[in-house]
PDB file of N, CA and C in Angstrom:
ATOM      1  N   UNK A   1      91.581  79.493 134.172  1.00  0.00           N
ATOM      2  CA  UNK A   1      91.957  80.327 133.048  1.00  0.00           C
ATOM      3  C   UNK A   1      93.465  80.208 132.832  1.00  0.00           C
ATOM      4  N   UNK A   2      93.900  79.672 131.717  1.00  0.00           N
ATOM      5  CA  UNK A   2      95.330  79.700 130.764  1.00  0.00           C
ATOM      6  C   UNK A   2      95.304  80.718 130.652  1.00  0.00           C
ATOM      7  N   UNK A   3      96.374  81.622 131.234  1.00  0.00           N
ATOM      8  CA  UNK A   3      97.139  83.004 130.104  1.00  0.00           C
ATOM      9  C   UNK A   3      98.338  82.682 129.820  1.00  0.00           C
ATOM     10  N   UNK A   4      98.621  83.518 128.781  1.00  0.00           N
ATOM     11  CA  UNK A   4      99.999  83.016 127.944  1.00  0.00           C
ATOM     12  C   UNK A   4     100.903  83.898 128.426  1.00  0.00           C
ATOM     13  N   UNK A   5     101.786  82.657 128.308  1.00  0.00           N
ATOM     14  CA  UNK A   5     103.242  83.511 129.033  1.00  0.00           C
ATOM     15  C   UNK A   5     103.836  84.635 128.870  1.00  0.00           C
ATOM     16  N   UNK A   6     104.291  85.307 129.420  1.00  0.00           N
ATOM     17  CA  UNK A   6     104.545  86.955 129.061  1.00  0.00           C
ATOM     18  C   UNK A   6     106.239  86.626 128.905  1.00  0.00           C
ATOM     19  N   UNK A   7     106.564  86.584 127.444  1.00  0.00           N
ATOM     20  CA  UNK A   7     108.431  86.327 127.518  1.00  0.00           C
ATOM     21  C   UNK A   7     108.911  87.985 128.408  1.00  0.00           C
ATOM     22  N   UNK A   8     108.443  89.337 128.144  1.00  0.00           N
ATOM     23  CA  UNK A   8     109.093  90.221 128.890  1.00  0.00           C
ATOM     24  C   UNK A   8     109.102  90.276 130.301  1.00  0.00           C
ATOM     25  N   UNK A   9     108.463  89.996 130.625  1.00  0.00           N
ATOM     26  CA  UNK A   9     108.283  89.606 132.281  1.00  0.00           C
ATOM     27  C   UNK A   9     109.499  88.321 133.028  1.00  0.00           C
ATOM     28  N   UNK A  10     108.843  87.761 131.906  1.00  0.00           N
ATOM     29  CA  UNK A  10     110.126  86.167 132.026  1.00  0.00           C
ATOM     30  C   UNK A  10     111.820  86.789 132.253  1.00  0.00           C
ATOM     31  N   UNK A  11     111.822  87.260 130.931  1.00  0.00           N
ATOM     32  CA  UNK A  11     112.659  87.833 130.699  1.00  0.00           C
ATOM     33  C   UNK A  11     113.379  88.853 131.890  1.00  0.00           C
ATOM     34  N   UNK A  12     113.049  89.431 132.289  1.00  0.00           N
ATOM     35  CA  UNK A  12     112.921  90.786 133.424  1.00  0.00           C
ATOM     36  C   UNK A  12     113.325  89.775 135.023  1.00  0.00           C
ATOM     37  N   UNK A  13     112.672  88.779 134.680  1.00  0.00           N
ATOM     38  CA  UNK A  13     112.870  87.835 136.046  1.00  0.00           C
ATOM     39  C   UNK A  13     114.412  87.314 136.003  1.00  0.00           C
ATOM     40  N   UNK A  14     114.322  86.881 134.749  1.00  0.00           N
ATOM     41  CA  UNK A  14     116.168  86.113 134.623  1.00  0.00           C
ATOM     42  C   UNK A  14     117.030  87.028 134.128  1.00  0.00           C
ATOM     43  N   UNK A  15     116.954  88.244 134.037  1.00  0.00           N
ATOM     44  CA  UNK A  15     117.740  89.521 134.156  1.00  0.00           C
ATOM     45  C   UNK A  15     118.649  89.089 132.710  1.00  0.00           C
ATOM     46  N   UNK A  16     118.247  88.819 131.722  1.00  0.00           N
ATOM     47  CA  UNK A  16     118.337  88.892 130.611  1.00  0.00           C
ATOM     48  C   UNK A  16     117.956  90.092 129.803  1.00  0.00           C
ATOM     49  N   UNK A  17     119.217  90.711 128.792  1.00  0.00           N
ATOM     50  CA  UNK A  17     119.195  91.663 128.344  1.00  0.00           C
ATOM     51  C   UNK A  17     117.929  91.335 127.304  1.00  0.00           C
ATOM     52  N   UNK A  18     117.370  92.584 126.758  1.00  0.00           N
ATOM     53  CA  UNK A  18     116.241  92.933 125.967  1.00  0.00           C
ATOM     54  C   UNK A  18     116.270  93.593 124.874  1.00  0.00           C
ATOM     55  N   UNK A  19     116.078  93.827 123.533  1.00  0.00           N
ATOM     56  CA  UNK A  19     115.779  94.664 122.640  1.00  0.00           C
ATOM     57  C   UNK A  19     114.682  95.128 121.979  1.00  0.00           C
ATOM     58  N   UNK A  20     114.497  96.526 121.645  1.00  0.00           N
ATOM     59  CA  UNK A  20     112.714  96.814 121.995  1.00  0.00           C
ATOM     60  C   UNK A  20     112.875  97.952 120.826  1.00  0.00           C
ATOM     61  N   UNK A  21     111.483  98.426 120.741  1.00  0.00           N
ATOM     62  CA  UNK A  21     111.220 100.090 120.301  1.00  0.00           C
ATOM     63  C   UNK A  21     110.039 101.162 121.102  1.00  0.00           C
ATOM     64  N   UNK A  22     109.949 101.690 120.895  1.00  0.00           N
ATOM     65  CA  UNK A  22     109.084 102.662 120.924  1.00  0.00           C
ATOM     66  C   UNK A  22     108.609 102.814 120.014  1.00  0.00           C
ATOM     67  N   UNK A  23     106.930 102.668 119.729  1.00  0.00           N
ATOM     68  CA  UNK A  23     106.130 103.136 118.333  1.00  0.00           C
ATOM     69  C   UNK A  23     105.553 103.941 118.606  1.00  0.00           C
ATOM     70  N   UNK A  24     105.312 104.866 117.915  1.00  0.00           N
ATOM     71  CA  UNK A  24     104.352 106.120 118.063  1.00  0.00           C
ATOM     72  C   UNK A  24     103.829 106.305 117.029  1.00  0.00           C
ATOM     73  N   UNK A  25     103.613 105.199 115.486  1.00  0.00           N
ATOM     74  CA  UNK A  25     103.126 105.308 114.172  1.00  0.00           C
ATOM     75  C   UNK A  25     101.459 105.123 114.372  1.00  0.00           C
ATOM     76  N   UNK A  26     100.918 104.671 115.379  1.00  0.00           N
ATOM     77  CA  UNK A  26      99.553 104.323 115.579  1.00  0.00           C
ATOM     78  C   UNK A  26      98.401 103.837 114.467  1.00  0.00           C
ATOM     79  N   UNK A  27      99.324 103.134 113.757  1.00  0.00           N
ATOM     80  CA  UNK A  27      98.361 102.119 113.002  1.00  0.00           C
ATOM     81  C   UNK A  27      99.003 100.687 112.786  1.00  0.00           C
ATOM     82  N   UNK A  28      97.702  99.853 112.391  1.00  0.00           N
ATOM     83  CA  UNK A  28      98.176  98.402 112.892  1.00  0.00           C
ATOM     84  C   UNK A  28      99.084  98.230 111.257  1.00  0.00           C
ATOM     85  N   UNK A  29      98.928  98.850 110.310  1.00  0.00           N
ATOM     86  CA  UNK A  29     100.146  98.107 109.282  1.00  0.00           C
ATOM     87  C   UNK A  29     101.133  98.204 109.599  1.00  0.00           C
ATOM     88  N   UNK A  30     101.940  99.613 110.478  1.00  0.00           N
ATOM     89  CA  UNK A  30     103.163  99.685 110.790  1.00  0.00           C
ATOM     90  C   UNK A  30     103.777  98.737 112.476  1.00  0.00           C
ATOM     91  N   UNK A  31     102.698  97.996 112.820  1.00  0.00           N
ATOM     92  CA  UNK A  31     102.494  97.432 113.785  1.00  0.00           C
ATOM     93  C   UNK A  31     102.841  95.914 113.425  1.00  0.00           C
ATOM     94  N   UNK A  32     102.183  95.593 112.444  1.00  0.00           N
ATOM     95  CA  UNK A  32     102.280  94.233 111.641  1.00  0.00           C
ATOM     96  C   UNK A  32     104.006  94.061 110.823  1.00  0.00           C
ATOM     97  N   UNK A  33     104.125  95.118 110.949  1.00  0.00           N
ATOM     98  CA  UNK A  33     105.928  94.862 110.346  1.00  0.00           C
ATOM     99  C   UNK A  33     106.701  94.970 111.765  1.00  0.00           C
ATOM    100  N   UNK A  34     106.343  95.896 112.266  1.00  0.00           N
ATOM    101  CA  UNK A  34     107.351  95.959 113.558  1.00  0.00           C
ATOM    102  C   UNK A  34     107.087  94.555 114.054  1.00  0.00           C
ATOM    103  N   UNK A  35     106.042  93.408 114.415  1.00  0.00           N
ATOM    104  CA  UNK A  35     105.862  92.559 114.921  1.00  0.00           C
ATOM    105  C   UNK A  35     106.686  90.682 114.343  1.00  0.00           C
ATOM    106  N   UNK A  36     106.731  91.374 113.246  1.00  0.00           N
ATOM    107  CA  UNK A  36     107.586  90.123 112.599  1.00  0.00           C
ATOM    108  C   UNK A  36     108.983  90.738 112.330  1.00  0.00           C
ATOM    109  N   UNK A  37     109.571  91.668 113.045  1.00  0.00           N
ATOM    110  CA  UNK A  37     110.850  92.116 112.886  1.00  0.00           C
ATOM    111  C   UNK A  37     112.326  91.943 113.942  1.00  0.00           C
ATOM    112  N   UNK A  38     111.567  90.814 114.353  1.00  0.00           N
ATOM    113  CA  UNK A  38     113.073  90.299 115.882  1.00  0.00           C
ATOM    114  C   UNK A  38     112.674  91.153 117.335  1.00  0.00           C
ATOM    115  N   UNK A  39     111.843  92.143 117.700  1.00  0.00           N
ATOM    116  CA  UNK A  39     112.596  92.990 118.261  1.00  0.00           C
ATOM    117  C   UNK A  39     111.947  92.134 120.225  1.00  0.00           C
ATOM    118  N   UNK A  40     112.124  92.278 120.751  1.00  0.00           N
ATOM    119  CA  UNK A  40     112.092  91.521 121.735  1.00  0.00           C
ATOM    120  C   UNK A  40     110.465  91.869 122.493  1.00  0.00           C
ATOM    121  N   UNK A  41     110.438  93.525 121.797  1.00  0.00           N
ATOM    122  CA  UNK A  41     109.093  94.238 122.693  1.00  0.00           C
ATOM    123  C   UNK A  41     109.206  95.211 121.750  1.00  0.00           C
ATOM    124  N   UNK A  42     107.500  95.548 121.967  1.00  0.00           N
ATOM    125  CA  UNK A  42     107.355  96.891 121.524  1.00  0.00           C
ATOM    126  C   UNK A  42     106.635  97.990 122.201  1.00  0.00           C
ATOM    127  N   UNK A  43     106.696  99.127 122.892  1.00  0.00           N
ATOM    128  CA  UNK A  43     106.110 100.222 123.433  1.00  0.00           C
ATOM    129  C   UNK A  43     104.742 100.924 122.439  1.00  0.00           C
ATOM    130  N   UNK A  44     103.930 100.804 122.436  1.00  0.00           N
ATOM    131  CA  UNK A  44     102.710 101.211 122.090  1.00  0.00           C
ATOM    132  C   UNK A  44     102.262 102.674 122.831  1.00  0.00           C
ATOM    133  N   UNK A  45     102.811 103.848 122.035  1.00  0.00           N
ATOM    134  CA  UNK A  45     102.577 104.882 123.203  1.00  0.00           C
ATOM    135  C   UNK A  45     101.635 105.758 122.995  1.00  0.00           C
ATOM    136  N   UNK A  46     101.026 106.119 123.993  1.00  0.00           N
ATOM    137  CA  UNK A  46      99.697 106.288 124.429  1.00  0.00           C
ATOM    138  C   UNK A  46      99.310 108.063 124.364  1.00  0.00           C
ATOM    139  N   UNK A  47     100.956 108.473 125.277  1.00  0.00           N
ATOM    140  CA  UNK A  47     101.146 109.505 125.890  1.00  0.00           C
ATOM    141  C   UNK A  47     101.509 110.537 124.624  1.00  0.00           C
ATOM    142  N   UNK A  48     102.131 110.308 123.762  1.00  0.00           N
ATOM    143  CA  UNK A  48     102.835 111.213 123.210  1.00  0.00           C
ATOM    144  C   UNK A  48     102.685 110.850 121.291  1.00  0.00           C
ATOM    145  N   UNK A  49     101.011 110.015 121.142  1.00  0.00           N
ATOM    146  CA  UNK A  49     101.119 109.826 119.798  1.00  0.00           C
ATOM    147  C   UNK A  49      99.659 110.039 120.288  1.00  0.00           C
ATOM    148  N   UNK A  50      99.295 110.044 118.759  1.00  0.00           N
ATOM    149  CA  UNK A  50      97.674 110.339 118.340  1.00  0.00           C
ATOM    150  C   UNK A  50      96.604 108.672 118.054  1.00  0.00           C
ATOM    151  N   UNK A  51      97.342 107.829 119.525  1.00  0.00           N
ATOM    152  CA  UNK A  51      96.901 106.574 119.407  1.00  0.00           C
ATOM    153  C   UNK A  51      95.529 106.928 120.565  1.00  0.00           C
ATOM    154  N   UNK A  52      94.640 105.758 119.826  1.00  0.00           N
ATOM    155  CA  UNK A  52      93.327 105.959 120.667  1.00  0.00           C
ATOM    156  C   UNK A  52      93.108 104.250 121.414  1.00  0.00           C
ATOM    157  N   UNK A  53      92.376 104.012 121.572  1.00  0.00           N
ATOM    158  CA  UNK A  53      91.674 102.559 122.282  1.00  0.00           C
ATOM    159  C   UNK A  53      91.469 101.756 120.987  1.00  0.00           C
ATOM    160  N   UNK A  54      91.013 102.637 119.885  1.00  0.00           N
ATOM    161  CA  UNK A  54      90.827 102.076 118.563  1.00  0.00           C
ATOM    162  C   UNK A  54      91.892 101.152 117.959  1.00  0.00           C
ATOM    163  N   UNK A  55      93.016 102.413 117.826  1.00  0.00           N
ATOM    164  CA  UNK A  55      94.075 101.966 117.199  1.00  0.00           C
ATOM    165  C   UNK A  55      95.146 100.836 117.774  1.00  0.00           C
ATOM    166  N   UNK A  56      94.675 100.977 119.332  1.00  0.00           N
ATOM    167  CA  UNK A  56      95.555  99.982 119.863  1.00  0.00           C
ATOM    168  C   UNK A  56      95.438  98.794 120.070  1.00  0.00           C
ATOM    169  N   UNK A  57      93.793  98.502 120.063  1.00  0.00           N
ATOM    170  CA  UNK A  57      93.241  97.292 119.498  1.00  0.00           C
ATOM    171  C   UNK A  57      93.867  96.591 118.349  1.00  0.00           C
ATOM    172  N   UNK A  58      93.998  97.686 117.077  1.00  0.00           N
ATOM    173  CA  UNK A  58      94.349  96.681 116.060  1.00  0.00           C
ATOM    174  C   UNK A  58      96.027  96.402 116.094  1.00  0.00           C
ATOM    175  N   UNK A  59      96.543  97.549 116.900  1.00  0.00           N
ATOM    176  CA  UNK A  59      98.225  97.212 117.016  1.00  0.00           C
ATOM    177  C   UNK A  59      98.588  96.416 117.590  1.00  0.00           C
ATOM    178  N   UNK A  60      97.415  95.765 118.755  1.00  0.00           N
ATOM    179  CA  UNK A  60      97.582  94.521 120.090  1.00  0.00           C
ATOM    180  C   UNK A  60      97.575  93.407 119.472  1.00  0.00           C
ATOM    181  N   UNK A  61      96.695  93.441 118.177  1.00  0.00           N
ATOM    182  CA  UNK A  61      96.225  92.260 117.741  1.00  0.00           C
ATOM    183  C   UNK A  61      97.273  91.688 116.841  1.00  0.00           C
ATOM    184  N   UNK A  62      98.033  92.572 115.984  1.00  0.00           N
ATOM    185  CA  UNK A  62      98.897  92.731 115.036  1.00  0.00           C
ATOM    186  C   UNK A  62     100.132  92.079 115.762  1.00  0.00           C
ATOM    187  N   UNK A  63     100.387  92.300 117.232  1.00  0.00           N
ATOM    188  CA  UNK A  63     101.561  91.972 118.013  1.00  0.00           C
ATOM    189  C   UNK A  63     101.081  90.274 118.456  1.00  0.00           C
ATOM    190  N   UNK A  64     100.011  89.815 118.461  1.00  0.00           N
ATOM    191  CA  UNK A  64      99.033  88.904 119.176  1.00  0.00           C
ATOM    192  C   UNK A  64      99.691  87.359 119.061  1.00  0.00           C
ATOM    193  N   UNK A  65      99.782  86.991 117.785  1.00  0.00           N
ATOM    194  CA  UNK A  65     100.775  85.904 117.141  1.00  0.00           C
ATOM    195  C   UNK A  65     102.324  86.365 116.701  1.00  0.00           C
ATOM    196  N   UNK A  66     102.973  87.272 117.346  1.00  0.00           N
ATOM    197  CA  UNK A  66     104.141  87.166 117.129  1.00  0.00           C
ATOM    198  C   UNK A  66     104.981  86.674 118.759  1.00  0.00           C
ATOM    199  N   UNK A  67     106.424  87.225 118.562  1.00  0.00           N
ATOM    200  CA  UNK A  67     107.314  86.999 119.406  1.00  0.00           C
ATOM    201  C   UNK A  67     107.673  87.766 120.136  1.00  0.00           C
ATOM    202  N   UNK A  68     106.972  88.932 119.947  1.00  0.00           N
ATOM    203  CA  UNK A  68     107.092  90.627 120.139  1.00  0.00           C
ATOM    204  C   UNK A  68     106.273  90.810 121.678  1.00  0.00           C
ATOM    205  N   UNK A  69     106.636  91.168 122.487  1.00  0.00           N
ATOM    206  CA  UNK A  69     105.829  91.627 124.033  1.00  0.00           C
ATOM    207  C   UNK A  69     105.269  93.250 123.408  1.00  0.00           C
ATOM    208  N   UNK A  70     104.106  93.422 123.161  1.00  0.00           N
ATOM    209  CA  UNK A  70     103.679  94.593 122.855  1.00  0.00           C
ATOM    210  C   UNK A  70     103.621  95.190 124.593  1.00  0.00           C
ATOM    211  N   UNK A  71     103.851  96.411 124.683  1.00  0.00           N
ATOM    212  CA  UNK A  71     103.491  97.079 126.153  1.00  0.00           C
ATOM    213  C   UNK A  71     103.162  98.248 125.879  1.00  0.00           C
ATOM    214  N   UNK A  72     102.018  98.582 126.185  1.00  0.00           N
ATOM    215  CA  UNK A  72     101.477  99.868 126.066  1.00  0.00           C
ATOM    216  C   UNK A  72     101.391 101.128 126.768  1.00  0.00           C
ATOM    217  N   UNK A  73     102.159 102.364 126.779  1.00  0.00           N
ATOM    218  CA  UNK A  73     101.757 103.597 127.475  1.00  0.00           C
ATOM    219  C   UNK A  73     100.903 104.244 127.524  1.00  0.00           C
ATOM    220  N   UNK A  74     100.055 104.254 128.800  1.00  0.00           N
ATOM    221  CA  UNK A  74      98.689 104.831 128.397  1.00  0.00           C
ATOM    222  C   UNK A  74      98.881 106.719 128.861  1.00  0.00           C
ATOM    223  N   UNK A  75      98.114 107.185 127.845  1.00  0.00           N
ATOM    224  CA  UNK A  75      98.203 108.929 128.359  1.00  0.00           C
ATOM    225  C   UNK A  75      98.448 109.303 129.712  1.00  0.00           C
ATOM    226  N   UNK A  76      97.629 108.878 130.485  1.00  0.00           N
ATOM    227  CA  UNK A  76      97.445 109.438 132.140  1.00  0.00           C
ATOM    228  C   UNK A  76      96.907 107.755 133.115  1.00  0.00           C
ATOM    229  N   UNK A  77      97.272 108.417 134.299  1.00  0.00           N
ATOM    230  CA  UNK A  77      96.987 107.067 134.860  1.00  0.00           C
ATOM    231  C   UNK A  77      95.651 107.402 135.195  1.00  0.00           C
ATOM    232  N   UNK A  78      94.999 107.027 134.455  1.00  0.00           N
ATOM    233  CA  UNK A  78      93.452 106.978 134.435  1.00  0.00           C
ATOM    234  C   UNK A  78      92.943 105.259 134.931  1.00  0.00           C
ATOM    235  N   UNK A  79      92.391 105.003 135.808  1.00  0.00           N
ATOM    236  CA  UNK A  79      91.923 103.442 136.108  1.00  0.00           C
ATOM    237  C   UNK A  79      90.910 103.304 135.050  1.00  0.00           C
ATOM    238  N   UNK A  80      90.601 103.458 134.438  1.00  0.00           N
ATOM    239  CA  UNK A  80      89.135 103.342 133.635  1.00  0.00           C
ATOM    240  C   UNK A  80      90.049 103.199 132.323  1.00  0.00           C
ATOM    241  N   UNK A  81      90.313 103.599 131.890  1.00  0.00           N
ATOM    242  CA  UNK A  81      91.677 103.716 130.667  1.00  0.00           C
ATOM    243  C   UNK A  81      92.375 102.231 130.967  1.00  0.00           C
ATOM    244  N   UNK A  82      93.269 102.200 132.137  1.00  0.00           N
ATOM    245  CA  UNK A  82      93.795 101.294 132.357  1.00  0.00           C
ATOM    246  C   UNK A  82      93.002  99.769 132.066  1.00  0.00           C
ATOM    247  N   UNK A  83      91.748  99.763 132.730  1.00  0.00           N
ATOM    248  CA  UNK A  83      91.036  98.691 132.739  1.00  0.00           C
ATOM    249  C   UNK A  83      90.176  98.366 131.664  1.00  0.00           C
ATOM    250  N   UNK A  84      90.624  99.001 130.536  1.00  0.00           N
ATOM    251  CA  UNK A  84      90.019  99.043 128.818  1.00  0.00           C
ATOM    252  C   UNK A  84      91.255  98.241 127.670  1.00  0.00           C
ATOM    253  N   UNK A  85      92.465  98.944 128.635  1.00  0.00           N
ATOM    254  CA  UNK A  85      93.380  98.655 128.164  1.00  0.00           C
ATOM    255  C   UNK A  85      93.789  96.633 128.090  1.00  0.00           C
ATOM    256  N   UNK A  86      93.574  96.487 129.972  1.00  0.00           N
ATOM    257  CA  UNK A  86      93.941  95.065 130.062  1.00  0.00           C
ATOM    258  C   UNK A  86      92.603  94.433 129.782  1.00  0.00           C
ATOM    259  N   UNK A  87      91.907  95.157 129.619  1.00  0.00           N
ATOM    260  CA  UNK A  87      90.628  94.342 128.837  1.00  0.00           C
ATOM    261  C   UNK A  87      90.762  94.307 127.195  1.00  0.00           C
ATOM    262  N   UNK A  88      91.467  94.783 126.435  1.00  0.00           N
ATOM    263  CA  UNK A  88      91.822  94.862 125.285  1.00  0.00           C
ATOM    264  C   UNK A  88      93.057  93.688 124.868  1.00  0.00           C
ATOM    265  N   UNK A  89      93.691  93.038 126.100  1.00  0.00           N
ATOM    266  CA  UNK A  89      94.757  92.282 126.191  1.00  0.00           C
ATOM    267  C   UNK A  89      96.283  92.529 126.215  1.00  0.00           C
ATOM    268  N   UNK A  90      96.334  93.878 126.447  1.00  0.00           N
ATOM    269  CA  UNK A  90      97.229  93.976 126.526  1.00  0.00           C
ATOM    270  C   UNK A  90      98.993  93.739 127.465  1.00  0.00           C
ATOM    271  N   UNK A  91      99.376  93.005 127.340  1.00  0.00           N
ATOM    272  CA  UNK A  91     100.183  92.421 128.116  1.00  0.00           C
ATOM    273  C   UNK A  91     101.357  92.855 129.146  1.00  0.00           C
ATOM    274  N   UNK A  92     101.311  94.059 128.929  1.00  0.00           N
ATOM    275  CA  UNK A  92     102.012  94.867 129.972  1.00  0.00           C
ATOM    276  C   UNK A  92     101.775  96.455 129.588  1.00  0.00           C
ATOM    277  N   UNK A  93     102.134  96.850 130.457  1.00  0.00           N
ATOM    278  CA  UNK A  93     101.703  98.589 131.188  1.00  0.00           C
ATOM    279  C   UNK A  93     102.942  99.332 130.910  1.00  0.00           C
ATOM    280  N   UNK A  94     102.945 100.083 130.829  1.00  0.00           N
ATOM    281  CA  UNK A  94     104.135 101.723 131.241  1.00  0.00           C
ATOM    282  C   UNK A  94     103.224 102.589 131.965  1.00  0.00           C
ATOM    283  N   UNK A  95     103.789 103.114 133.508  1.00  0.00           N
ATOM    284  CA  UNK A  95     102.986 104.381 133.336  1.00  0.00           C
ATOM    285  C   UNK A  95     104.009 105.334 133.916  1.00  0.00           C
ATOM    286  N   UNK A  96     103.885 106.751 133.810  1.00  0.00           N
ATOM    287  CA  UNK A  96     104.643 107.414 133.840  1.00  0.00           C
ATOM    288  C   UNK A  96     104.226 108.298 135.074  1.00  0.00           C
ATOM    289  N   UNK A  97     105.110 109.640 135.975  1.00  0.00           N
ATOM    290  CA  UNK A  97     104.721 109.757 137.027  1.00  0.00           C
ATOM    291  C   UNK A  97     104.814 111.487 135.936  1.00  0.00           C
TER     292      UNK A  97
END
């Protein structure tokens, strides 16, 4: 199995500075602009917006062909959540304590 390279991770390894956002708009049109907009990453948050499994599907997908490291915050560290999530493709995690 090929997986595709994760530039934020890369990135994180060669201690190269980053530029990012935080979204909390939870739909994929405002997802599809943030994704063709330079930004290095984007936070997909879980915890503190009215985003579901639904919506983050189409925001993952929206990030999917860009340049953008989508990373998603999920509400609670739920393993079952979690494992919906990287089954959804999502390419990196936040979780919070």
């Amino acid at each position: 199995m090929n997986l595709k390279p994760n530039p934020f991770t890369q990135a994180l390894k060669e201690k190269r500075s980053q530029v990012g956002l935080w979204v909390s708009l939870s739909h994929h049109y405002s997802a599809e602009m943030i994704a063709t907009s330079g930004y290095d990453w984007a936070l997909l948050d879980m915890e503190h917006s009215p985003n579901s499994i639904d919506s983050v599907l189409g925001q993952l997908q929206a990030f999917a062909s860009s340049a953008t490291t989508a990373i998603v915050r999920p509400e609670w560290n739920d393993p079952v959540l979690v494992k919906r999530l990287l089954d959804l493709g999502a390419p990196g995690l936040l979780f919070t304590c």
